[in-house]
C-alpha atoms as a PDB file:
ATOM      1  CA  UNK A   1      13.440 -12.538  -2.131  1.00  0.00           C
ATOM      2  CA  UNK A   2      12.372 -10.614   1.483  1.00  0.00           C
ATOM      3  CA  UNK A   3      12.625  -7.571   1.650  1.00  0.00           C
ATOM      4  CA  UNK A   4      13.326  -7.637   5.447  1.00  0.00           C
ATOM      5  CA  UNK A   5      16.255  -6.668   7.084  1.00  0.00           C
ATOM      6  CA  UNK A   6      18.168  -8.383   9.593  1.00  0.00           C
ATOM      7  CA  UNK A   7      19.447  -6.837  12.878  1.00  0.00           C
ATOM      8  CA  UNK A   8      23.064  -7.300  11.690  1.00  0.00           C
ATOM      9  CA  UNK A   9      22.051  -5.481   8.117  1.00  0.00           C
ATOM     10  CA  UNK A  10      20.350  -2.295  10.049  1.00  0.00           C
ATOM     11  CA  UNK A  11      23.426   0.055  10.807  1.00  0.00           C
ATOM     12  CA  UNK A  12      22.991   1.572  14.100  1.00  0.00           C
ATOM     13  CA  UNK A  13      23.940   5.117  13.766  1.00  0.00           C
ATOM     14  CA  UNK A  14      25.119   6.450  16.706  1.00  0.00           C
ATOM     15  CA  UNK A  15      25.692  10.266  17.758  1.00  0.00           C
ATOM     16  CA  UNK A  16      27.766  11.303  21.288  1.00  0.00           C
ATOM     17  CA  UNK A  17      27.373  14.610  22.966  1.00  0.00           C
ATOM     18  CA  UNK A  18      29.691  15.877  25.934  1.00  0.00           C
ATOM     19  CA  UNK A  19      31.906  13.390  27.738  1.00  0.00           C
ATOM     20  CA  UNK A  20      30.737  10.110  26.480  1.00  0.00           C
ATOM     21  CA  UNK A  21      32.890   7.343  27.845  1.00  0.00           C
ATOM     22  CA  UNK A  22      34.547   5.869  24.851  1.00  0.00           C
ATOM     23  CA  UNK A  23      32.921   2.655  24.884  1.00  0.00           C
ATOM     24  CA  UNK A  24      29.857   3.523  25.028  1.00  0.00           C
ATOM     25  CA  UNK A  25      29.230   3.887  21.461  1.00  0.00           C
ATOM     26  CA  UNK A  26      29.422   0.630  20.679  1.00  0.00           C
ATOM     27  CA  UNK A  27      28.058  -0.818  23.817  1.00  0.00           C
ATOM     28  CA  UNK A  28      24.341   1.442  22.688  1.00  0.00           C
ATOM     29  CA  UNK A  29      25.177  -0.220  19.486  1.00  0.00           C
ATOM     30  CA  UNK A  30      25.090  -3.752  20.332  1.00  0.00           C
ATOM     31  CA  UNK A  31      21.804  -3.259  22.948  1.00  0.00           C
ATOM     32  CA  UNK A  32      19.831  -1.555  20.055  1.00  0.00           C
ATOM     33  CA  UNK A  33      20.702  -4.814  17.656  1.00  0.00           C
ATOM     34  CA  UNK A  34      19.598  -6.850  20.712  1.00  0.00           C
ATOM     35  CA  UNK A  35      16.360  -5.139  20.386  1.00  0.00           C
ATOM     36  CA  UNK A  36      15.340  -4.677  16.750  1.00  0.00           C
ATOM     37  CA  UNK A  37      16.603  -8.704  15.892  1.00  0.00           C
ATOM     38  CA  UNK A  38      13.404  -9.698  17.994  1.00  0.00           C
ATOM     39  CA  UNK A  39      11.485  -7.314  15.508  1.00  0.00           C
ATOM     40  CA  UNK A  40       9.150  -9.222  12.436  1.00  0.00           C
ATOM     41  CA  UNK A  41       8.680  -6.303  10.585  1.00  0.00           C
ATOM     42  CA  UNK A  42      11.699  -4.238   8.559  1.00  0.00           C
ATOM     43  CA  UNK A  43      13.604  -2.233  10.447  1.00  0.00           C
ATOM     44  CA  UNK A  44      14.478   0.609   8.271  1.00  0.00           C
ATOM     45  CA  UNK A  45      16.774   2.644  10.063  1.00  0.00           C
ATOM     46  CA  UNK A  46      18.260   2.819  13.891  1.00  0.00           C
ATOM     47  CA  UNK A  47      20.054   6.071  15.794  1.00  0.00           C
ATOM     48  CA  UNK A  48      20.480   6.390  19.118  1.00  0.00           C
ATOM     49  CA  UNK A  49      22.052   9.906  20.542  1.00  0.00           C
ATOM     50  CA  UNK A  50      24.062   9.537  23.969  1.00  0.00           C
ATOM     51  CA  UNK A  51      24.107  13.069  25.821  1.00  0.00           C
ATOM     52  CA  UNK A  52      26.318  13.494  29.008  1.00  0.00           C
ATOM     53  CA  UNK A  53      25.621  16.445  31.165  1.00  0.00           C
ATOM     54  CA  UNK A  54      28.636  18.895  31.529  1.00  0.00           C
ATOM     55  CA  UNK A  55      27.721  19.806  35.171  1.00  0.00           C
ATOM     56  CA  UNK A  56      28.280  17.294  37.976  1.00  0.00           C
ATOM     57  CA  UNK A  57      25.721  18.414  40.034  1.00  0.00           C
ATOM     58  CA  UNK A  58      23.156  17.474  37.345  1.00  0.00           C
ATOM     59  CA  UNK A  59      21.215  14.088  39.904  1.00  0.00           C
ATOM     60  CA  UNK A  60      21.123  11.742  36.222  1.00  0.00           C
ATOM     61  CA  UNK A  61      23.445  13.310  34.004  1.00  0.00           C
ATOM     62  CA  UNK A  62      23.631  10.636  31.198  1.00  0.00           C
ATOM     63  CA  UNK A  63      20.367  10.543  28.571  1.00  0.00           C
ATOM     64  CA  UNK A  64      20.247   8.263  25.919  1.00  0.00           C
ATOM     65  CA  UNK A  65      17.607   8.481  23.116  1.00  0.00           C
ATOM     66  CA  UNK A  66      16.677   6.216  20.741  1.00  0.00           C
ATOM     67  CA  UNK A  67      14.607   6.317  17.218  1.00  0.00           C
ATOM     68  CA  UNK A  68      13.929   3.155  15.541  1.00  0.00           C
ATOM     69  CA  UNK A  69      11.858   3.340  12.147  1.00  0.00           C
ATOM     70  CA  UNK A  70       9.533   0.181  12.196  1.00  0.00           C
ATOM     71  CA  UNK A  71       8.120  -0.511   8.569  1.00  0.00           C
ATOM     72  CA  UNK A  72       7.489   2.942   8.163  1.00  0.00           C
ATOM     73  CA  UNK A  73       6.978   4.024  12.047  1.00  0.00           C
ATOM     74  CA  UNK A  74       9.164   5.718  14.011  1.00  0.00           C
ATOM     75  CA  UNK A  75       9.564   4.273  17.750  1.00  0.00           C
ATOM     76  CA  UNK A  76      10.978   6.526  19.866  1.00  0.00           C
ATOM     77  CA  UNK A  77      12.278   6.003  23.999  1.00  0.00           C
ATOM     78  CA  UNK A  78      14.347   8.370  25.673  1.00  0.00           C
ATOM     79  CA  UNK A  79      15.683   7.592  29.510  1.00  0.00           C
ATOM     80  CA  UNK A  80      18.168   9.236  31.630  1.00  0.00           C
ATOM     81  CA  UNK A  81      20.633   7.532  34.615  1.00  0.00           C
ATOM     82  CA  UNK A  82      23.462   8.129  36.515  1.00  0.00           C
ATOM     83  CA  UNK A  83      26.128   6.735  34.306  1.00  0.00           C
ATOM     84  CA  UNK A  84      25.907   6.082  30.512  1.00  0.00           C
ATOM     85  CA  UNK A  85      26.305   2.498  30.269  1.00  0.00           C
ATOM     86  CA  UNK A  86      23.314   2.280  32.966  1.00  0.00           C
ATOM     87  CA  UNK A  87      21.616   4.819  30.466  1.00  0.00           C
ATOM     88  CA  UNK A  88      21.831   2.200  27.707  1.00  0.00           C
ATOM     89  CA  UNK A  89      20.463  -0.833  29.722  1.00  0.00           C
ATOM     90  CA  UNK A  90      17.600   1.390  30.446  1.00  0.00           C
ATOM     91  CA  UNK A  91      17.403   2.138  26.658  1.00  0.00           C
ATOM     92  CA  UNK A  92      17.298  -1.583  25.674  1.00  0.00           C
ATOM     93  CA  UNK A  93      14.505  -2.278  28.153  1.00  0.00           C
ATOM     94  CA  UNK A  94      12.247   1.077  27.454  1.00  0.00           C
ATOM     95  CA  UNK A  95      12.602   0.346  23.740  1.00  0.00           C
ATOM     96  CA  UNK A  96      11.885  -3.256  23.687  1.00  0.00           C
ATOM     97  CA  UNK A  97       8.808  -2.099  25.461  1.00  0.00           C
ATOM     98  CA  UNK A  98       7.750   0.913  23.289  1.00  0.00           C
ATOM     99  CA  UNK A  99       8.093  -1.531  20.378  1.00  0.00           C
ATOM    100  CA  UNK A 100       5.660  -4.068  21.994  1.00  0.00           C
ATOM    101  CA  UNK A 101       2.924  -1.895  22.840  1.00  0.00           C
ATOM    102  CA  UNK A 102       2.863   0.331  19.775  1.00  0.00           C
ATOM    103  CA  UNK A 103       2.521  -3.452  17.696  1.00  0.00           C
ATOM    104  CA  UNK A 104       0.001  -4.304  20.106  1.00  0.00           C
ATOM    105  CA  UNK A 105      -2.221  -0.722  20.156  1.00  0.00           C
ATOM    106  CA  UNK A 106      -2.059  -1.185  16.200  1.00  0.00           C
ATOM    107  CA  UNK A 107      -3.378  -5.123  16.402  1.00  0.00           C
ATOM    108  CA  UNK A 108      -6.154  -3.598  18.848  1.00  0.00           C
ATOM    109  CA  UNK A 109      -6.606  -0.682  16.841  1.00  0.00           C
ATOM    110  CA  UNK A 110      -6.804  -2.754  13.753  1.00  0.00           C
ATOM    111  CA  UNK A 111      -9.618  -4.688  15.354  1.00  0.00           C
ATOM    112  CA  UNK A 112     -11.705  -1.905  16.325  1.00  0.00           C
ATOM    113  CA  UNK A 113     -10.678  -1.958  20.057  1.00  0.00           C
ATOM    114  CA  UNK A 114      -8.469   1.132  20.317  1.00  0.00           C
ATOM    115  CA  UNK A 115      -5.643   1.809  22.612  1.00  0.00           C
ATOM    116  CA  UNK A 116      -5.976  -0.106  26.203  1.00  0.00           C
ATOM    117  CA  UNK A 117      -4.029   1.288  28.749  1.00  0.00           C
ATOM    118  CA  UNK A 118      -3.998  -1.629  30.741  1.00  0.00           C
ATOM    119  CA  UNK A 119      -1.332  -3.868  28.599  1.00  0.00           C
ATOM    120  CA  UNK A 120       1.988  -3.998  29.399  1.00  0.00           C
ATOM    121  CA  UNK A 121       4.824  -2.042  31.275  1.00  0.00           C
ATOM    122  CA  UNK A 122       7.071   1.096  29.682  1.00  0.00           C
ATOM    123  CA  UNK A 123       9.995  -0.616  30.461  1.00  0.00           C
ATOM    124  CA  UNK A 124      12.334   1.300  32.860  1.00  0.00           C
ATOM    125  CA  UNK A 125       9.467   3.459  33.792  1.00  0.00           C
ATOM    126  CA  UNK A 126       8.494   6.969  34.000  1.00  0.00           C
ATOM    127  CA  UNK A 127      11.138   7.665  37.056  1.00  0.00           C
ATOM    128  CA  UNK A 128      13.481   7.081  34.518  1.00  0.00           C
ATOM    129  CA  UNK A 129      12.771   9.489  31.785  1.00  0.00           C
ATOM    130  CA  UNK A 130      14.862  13.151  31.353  1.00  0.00           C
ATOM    131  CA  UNK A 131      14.002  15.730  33.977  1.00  0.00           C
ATOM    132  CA  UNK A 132      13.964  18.788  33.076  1.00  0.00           C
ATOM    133  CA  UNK A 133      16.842  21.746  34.500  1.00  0.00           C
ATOM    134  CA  UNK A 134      15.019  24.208  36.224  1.00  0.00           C
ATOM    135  CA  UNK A 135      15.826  27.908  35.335  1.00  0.00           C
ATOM    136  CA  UNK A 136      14.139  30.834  36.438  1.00  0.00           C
ATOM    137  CA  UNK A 137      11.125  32.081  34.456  1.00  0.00           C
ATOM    138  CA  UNK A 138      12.501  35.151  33.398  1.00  0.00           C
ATOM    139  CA  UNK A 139      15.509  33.443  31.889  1.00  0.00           C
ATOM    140  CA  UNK A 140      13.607  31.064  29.977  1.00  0.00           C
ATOM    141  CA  UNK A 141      13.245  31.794  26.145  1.00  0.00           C
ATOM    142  CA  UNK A 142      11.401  29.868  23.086  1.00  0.00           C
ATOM    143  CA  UNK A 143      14.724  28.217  21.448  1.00  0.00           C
ATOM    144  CA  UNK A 144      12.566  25.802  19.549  1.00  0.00           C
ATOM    145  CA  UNK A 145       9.890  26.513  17.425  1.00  0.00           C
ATOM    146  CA  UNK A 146       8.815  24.075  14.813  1.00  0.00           C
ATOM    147  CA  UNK A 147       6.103  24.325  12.072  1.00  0.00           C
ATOM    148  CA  UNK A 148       4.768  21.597   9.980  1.00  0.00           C
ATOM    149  CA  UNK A 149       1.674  20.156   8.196  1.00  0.00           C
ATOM    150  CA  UNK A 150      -0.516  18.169  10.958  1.00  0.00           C
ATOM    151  CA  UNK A 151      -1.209  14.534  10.413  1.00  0.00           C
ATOM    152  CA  UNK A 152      -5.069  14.431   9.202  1.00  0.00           C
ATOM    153  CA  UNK A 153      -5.835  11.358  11.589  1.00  0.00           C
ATOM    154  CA  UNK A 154      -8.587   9.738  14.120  1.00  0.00           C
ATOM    155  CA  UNK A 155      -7.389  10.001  17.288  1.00  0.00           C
ATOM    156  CA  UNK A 156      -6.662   6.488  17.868  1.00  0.00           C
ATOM    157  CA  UNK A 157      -4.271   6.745  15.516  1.00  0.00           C
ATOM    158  CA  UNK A 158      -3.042  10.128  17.299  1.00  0.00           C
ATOM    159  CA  UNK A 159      -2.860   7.876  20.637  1.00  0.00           C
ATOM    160  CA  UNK A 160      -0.699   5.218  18.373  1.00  0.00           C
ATOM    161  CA  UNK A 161       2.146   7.928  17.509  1.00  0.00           C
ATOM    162  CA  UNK A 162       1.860   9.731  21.151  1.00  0.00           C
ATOM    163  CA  UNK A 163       2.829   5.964  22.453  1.00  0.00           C
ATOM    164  CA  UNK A 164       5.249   4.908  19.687  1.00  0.00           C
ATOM    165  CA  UNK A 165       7.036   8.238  19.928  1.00  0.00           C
ATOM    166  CA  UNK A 166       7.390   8.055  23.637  1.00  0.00           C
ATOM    167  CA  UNK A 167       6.262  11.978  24.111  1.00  0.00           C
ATOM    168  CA  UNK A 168       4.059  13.929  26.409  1.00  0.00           C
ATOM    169  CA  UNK A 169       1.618  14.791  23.941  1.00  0.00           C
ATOM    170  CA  UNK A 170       0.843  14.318  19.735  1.00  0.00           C
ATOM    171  CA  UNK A 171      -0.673  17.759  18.175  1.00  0.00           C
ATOM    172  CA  UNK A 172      -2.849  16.813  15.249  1.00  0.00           C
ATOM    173  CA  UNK A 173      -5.977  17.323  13.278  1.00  0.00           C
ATOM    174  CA  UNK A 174      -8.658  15.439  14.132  1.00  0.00           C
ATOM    175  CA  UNK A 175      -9.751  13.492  10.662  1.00  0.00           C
ATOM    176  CA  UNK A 176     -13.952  13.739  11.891  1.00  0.00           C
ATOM    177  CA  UNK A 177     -14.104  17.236  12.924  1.00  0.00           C
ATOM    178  CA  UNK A 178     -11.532  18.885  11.003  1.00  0.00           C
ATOM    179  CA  UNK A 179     -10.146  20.460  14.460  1.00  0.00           C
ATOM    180  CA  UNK A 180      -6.583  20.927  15.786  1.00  0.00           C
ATOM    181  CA  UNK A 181      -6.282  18.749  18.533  1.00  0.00           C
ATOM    182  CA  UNK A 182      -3.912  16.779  20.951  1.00  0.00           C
ATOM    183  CA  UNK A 183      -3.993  13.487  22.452  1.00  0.00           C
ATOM    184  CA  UNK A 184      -1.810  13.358  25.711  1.00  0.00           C
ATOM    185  CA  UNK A 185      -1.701  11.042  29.281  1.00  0.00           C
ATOM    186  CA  UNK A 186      -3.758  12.377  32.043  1.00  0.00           C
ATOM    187  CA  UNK A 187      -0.870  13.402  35.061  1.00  0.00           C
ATOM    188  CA  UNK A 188      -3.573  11.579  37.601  1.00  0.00           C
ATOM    189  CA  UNK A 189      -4.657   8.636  35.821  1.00  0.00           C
ATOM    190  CA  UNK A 190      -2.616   7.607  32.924  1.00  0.00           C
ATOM    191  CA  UNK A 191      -5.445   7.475  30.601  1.00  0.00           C
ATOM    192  CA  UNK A 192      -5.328   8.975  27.535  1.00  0.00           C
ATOM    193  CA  UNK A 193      -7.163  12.475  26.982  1.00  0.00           C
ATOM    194  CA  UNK A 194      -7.835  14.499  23.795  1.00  0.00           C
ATOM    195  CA  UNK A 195      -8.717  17.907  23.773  1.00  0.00           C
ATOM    196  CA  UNK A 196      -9.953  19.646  20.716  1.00  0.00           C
ATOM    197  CA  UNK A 197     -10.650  23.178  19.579  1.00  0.00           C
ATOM    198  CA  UNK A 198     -13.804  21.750  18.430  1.00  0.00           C
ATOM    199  CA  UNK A 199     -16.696  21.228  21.102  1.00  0.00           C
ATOM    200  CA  UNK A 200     -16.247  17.665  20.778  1.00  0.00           C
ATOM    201  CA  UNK A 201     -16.223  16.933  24.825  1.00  0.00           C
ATOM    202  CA  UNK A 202     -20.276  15.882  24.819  1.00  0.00           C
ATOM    203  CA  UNK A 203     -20.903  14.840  21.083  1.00  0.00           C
ATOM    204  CA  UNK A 204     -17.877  12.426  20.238  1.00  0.00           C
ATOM    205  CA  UNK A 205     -17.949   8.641  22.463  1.00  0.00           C
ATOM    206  CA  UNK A 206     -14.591   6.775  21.534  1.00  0.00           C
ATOM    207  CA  UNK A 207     -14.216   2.720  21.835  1.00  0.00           C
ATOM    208  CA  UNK A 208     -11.353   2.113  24.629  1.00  0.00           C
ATOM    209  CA  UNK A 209     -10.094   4.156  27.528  1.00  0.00           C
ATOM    210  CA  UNK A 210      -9.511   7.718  25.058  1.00  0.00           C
ATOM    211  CA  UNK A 211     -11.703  10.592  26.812  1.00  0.00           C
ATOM    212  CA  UNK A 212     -12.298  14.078  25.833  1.00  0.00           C
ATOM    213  CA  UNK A 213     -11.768  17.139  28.295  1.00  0.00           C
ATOM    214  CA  UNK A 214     -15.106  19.566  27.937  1.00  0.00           C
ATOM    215  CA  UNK A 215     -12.989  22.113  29.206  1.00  0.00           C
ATOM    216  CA  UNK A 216     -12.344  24.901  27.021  1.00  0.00           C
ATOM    217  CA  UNK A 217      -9.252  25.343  25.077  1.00  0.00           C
ATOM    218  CA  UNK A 218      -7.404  28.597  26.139  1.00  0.00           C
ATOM    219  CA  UNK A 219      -7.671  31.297  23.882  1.00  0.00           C
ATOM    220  CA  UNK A 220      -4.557  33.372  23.254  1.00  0.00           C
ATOM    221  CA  UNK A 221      -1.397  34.816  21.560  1.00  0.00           C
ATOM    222  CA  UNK A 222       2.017  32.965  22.550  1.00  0.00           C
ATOM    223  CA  UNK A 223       2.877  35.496  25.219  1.00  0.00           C
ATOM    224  CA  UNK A 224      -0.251  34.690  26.676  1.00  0.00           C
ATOM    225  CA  UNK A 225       0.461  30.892  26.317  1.00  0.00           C
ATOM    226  CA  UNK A 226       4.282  31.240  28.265  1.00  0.00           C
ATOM    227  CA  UNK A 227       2.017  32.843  30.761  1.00  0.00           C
ATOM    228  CA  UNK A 228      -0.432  30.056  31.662  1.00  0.00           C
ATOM    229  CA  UNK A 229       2.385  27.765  31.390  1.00  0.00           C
ATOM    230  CA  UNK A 230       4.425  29.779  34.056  1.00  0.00           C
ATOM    231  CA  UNK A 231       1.674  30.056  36.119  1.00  0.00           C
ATOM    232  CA  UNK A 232       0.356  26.102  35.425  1.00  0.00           C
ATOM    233  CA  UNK A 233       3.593  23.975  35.727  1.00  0.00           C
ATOM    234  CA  UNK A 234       2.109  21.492  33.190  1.00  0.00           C
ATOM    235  CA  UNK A 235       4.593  19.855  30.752  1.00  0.00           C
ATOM    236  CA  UNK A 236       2.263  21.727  27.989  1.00  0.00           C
ATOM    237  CA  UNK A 237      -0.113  24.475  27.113  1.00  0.00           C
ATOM    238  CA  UNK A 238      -2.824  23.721  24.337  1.00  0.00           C
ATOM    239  CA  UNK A 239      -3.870  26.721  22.791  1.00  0.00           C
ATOM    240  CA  UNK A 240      -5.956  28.527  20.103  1.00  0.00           C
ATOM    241  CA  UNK A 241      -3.451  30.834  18.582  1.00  0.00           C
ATOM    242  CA  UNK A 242      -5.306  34.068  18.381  1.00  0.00           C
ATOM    243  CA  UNK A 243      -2.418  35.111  16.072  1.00  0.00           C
ATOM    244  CA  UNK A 244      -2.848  32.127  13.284  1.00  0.00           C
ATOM    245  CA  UNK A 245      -6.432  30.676  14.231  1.00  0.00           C
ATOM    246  CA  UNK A 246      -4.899  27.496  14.741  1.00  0.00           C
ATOM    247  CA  UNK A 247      -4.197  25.119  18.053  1.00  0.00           C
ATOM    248  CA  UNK A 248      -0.102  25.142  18.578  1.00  0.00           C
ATOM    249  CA  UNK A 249       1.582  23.727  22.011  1.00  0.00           C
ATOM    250  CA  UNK A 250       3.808  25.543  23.543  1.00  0.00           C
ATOM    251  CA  UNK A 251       6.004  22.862  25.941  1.00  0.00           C
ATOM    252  CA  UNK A 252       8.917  22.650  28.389  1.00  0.00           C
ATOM    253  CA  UNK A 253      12.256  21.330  27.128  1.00  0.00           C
ATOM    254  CA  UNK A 254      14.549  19.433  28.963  1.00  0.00           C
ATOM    255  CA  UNK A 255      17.098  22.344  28.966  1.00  0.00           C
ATOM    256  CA  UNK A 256      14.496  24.552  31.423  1.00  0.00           C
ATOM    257  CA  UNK A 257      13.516  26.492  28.044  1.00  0.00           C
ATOM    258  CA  UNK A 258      10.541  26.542  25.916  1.00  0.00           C
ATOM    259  CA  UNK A 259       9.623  25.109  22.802  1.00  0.00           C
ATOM    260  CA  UNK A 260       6.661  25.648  20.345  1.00  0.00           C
ATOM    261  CA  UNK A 261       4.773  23.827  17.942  1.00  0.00           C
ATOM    262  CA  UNK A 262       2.192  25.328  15.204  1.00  0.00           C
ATOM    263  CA  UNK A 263       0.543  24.104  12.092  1.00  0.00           C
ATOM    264  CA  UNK A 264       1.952  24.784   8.797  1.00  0.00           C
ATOM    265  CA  UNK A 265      -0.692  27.552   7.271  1.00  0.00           C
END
């Protein structure tokens, strides 16, 4: 007997936060089975969290997230929009896409040809995603800080989970070198970028559009880290964590705060 699940066997959890209209719920509901019943593989699980903004001045103050577990792999898309039920059409689309190209980076991947930035769309598009709420530097705080064992992987495979997972970069350690190292999009180009606390930049060539920065990884404590990120305005900061020996990102959240990311030791 299959094994597979069918889109009207997955149950769609659904979380609200703030003044979701009351339909909503099921309206994310419904656009999420749309999406995983054109899915082969088992879907294993489905949640979708629908935020709306408490202030009115916010420009897009409805976000929608959803997390789809594919066979094993999470899919992730997260888009913002003036009203929620606009949110959720957005949603259907960015998903539907995120789930294409992470099946086709793993059939190119599985061939040898690694990611190829050149197929397909992100759906709604980038104009779309979550800005972030600006707050003054000296009001912004580290509210997040999460620690866990990094994923031992080639960074192909690191490109595979920054795409399925719809985020600005994937921190991991780099299965050939034994280095920390993230995998992120290049803010000019698009194309994916590693960088390494290894000097990888001039040894390692990769199949596909992945490049390696030569430029040195910051050394420094995590006060030193808030400060180059101050002082940068990137979404991240990559850094060699004088304090652990490790590399841990330090990133903006979408609340105007901080957040911070370290191997497990």
């Amino acid at each position: 007997m299959s094994g597979l699940r069918t889109s009207e066997e997955v149950d769609v959890q659904v979380r609200n936060r703030g003044q979701v209209p009351q339909e909503a719920e099921a309206y994310a509901r419904r656009k999420v089975l749309v999406v995983i019943s054109h899915v082969s593989e088992p879907i294993l699980s489905a949640h979708v969290k629908l935020t709306q903004a408490a202030h009115a001045s916010t420009a897009r103050p409805a976000t929608a997230q959803a997390v789809v577990d594919v066979n094993g792999r999470p899919v992730r898309a997260h888009v913002a929009a003036t009203t929620m039920f606009e949110a959720v059409d957005l949603l259907q689309e960015r998903l539907t896409a995120r789930i294409a190209r992470a099946r086709r980076y793993r059939a190119r991947g599985s061939r040898g040809g690694g990611p190829d930035d050149r197929t397909g769309q992100d759906g709604s598009g980038h104009e779309h995603r979550p800005h972030r709420q600006h707050l003054p530097a000296e009001e912004r705080r580290i509210i997040r800080h999460k620690s866990f064992s990094l994923a031992r992987q080639t960074p192909q495979d690191a490109v595979l989970d920054l795409e399925a997972m719809d985020h600005d970069f994937w921190l991991f350690t780099d299965l050939a070198s034994g280095h920390d190292s993230v995998v992120y999009r290049d803010a000019v180009g698009g194309r994916h970028r590693m960088a390494s606390l290894g000097t990888t930049g001039r040894q390692r060539d990769f199949e596909g559009p992945l490049s390696v920065s030569t430029v040195p990884v910051p050394v420094s404590d995590v006060d030193g880290a808030v400060r180059r990120l101050r002082l940068t305005g990137l979404p991240f900061v990559f850094f060699h964590d004088t304090g652990t020996g490790r590399g841990s990102v330090l990133y903006h959240r979408y609340d105007g705060h901080y957040g911070l990311i370290t191997p497990a030791l």
